[in-house]
N, C-alpha and C. Protein backbone atom coordinates (compact mmCIF):
# COMPACT_ATOMS: atom_id res chain seq x y z
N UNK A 1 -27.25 12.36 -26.94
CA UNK A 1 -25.97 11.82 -26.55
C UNK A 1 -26.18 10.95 -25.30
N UNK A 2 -25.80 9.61 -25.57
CA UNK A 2 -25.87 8.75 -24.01
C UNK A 2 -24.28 8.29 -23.62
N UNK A 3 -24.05 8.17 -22.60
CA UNK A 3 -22.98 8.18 -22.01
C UNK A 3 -22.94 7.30 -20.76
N UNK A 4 -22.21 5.75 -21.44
CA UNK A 4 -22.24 4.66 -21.14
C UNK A 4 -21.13 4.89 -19.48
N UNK A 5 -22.73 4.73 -17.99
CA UNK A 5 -21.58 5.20 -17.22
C UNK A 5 -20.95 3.93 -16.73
N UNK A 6 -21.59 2.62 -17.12
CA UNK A 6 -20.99 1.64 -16.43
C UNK A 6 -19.31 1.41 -17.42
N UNK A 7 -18.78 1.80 -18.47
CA UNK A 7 -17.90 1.69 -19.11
C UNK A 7 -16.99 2.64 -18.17
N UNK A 8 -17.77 4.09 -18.52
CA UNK A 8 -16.85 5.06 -17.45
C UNK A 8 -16.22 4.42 -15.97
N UNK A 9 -17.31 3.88 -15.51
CA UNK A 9 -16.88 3.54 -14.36
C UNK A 9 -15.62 2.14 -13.74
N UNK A 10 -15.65 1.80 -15.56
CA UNK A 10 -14.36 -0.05 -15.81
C UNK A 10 -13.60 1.00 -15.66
N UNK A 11 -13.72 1.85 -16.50
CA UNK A 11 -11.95 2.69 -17.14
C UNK A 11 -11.69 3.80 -15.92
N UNK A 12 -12.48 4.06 -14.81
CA UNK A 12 -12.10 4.86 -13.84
C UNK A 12 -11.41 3.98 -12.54
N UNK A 13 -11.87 2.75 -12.61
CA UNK A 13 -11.33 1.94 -11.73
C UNK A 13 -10.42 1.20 -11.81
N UNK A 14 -10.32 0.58 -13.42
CA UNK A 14 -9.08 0.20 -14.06
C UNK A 14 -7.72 1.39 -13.68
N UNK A 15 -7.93 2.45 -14.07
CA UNK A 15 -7.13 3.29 -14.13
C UNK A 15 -6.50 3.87 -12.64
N UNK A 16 -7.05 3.66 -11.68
CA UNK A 16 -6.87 3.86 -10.82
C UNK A 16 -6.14 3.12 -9.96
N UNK A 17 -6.38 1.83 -9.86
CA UNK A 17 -5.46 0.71 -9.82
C UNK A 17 -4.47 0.47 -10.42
N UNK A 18 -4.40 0.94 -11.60
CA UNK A 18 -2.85 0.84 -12.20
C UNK A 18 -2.18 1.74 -11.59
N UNK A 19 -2.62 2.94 -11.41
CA UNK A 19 -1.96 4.12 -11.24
C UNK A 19 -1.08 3.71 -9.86
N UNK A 20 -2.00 3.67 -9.10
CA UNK A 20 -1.66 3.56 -7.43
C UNK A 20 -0.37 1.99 -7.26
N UNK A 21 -0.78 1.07 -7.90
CA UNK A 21 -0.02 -0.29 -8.14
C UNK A 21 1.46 0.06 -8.66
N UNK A 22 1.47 1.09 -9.98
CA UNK A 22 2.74 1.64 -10.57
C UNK A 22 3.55 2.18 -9.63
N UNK A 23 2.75 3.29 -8.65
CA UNK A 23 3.48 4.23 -7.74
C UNK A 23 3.94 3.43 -6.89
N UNK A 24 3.25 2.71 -6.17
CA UNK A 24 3.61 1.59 -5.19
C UNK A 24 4.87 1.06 -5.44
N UNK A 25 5.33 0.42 -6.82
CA UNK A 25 6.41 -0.09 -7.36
C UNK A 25 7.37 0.70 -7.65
N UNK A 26 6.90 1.46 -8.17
CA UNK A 26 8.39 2.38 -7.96
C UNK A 26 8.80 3.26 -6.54
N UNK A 27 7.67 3.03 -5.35
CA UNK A 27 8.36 3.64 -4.64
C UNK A 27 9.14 2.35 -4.24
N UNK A 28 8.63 1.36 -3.84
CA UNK A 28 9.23 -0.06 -3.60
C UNK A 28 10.96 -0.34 -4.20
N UNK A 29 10.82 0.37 -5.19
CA UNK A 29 12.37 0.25 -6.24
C UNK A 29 13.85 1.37 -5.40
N UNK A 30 12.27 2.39 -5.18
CA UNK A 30 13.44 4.13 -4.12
C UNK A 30 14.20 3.26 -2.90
N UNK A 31 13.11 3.05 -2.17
CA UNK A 31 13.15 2.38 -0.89
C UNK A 31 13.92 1.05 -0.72
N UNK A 32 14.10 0.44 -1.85
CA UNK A 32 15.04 -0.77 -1.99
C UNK A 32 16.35 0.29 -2.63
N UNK A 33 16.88 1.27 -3.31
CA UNK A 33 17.86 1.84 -3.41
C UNK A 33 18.52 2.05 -2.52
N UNK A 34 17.41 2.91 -1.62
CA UNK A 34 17.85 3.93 -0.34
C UNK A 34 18.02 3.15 0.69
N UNK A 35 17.07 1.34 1.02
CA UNK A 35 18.09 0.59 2.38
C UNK A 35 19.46 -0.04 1.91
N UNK A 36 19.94 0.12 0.23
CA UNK A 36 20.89 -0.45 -0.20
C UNK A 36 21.94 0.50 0.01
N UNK A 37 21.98 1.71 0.12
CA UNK A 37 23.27 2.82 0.62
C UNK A 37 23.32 2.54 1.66
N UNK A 38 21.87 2.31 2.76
CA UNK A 38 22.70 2.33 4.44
C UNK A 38 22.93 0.94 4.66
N UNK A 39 22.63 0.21 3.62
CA UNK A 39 23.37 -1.20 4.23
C UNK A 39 24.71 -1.03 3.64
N UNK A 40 25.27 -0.20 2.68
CA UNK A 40 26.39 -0.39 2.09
C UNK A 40 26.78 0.45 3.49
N UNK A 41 26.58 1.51 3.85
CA UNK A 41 27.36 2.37 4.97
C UNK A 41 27.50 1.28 6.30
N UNK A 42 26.71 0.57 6.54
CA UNK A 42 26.66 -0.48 7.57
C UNK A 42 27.03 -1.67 7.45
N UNK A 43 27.78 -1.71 5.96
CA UNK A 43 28.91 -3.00 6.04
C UNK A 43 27.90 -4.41 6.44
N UNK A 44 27.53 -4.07 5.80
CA UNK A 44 26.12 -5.60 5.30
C UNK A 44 26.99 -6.41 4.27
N UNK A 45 26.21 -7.72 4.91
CA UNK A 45 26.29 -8.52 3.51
C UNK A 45 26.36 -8.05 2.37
N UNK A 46 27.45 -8.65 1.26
CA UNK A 46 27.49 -8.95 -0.11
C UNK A 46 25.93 -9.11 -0.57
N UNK A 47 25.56 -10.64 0.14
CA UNK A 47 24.36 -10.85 -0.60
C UNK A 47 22.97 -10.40 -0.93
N UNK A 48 22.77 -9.55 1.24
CA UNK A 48 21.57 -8.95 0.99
C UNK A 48 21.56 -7.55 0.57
N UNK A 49 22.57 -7.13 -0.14
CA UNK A 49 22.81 -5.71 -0.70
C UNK A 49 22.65 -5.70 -2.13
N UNK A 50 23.02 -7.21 -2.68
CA UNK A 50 22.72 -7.60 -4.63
C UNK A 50 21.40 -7.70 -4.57
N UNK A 51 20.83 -8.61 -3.37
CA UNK A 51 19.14 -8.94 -3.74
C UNK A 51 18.48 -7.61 -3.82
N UNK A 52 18.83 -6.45 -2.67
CA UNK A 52 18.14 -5.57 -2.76
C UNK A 52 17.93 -5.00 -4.01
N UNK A 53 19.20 -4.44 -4.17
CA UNK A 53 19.61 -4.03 -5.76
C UNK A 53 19.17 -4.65 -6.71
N UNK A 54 18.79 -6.26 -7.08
CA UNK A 54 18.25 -6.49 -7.85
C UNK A 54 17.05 -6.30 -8.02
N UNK A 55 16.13 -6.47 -6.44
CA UNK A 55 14.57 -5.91 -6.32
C UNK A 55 14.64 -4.86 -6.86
N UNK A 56 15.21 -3.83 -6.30
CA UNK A 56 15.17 -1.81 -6.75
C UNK A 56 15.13 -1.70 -8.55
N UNK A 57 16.04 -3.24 -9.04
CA UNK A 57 16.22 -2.57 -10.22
C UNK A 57 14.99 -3.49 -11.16
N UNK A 58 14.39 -4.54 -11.22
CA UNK A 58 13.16 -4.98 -11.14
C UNK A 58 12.01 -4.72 -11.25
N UNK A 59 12.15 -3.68 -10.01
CA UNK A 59 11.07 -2.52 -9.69
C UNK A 59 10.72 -1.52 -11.15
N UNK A 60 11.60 -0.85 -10.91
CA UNK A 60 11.85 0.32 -12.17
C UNK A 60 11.86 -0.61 -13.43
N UNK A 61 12.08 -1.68 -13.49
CA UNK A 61 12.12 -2.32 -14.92
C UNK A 61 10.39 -2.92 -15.30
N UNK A 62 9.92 -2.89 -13.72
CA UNK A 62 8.58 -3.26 -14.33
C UNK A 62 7.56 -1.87 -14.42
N UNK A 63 8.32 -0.82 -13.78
CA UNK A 63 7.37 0.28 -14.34
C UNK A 63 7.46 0.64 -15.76
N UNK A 64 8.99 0.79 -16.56
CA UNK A 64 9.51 0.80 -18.01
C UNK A 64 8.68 0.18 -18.44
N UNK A 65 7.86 -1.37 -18.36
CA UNK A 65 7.47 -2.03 -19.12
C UNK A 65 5.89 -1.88 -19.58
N UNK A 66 5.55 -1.14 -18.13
CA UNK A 66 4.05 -0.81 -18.16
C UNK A 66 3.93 0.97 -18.93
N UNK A 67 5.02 1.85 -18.61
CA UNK A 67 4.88 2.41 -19.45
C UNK A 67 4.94 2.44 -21.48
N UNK A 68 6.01 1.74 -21.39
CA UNK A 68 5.91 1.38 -22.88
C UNK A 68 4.61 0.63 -23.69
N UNK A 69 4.23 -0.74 -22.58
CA UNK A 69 2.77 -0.75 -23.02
C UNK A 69 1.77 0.10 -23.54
N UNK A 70 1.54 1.42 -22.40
CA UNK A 70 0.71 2.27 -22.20
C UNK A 70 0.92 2.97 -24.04
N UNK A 71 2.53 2.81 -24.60
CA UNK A 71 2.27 3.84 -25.01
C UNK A 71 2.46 2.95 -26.19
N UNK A 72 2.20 1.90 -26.40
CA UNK A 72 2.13 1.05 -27.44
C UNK A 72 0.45 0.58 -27.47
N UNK A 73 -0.37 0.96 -26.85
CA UNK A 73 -1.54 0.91 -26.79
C UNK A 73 -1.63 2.35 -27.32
N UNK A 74 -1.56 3.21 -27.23
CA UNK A 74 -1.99 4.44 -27.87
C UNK A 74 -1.85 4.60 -29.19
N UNK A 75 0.00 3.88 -29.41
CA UNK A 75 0.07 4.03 -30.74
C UNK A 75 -0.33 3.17 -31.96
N UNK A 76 -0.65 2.05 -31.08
CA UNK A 76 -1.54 0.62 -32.31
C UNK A 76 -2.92 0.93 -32.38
């Protein structure tokens, strides 16, 4: 049995980078939620309270997309 480590080592680094990049983004999506309540409590702008909200929701829409990939790669 040989056991191709330079492959191991694409798919350990690949994977790792996605992982950490995903988390990143969705915390990016929390953290754009959560300055969008205290700007709503602090009577902020209209505008920079939609952008946020649109980042936050962006965020989470590009993790949806990488998960469904993930799992459209498993299932093709």
């Amino acid at each position: 049995m040989q056991i191709d480590w330079q492959a191991l080592g694409t798919v350990l680094g690949v994977t790792l980078a996605v992982t950490i990049g995903l988390v990143g983004v969705f915390t990016l999506g929390i953290v754009g939620l959560a300055k969008r309540e205290s700007a709503d409590g602090a009577a902020a702008s209209g505008g920079t309270a939609a952008l946020t909200r649109t980042g936050a929701y962006a965020c989470f829409a590009l993790c949806a997309a990488a998960v469904a990939y993930g799992i459209f790669l498993i299932v093709a």
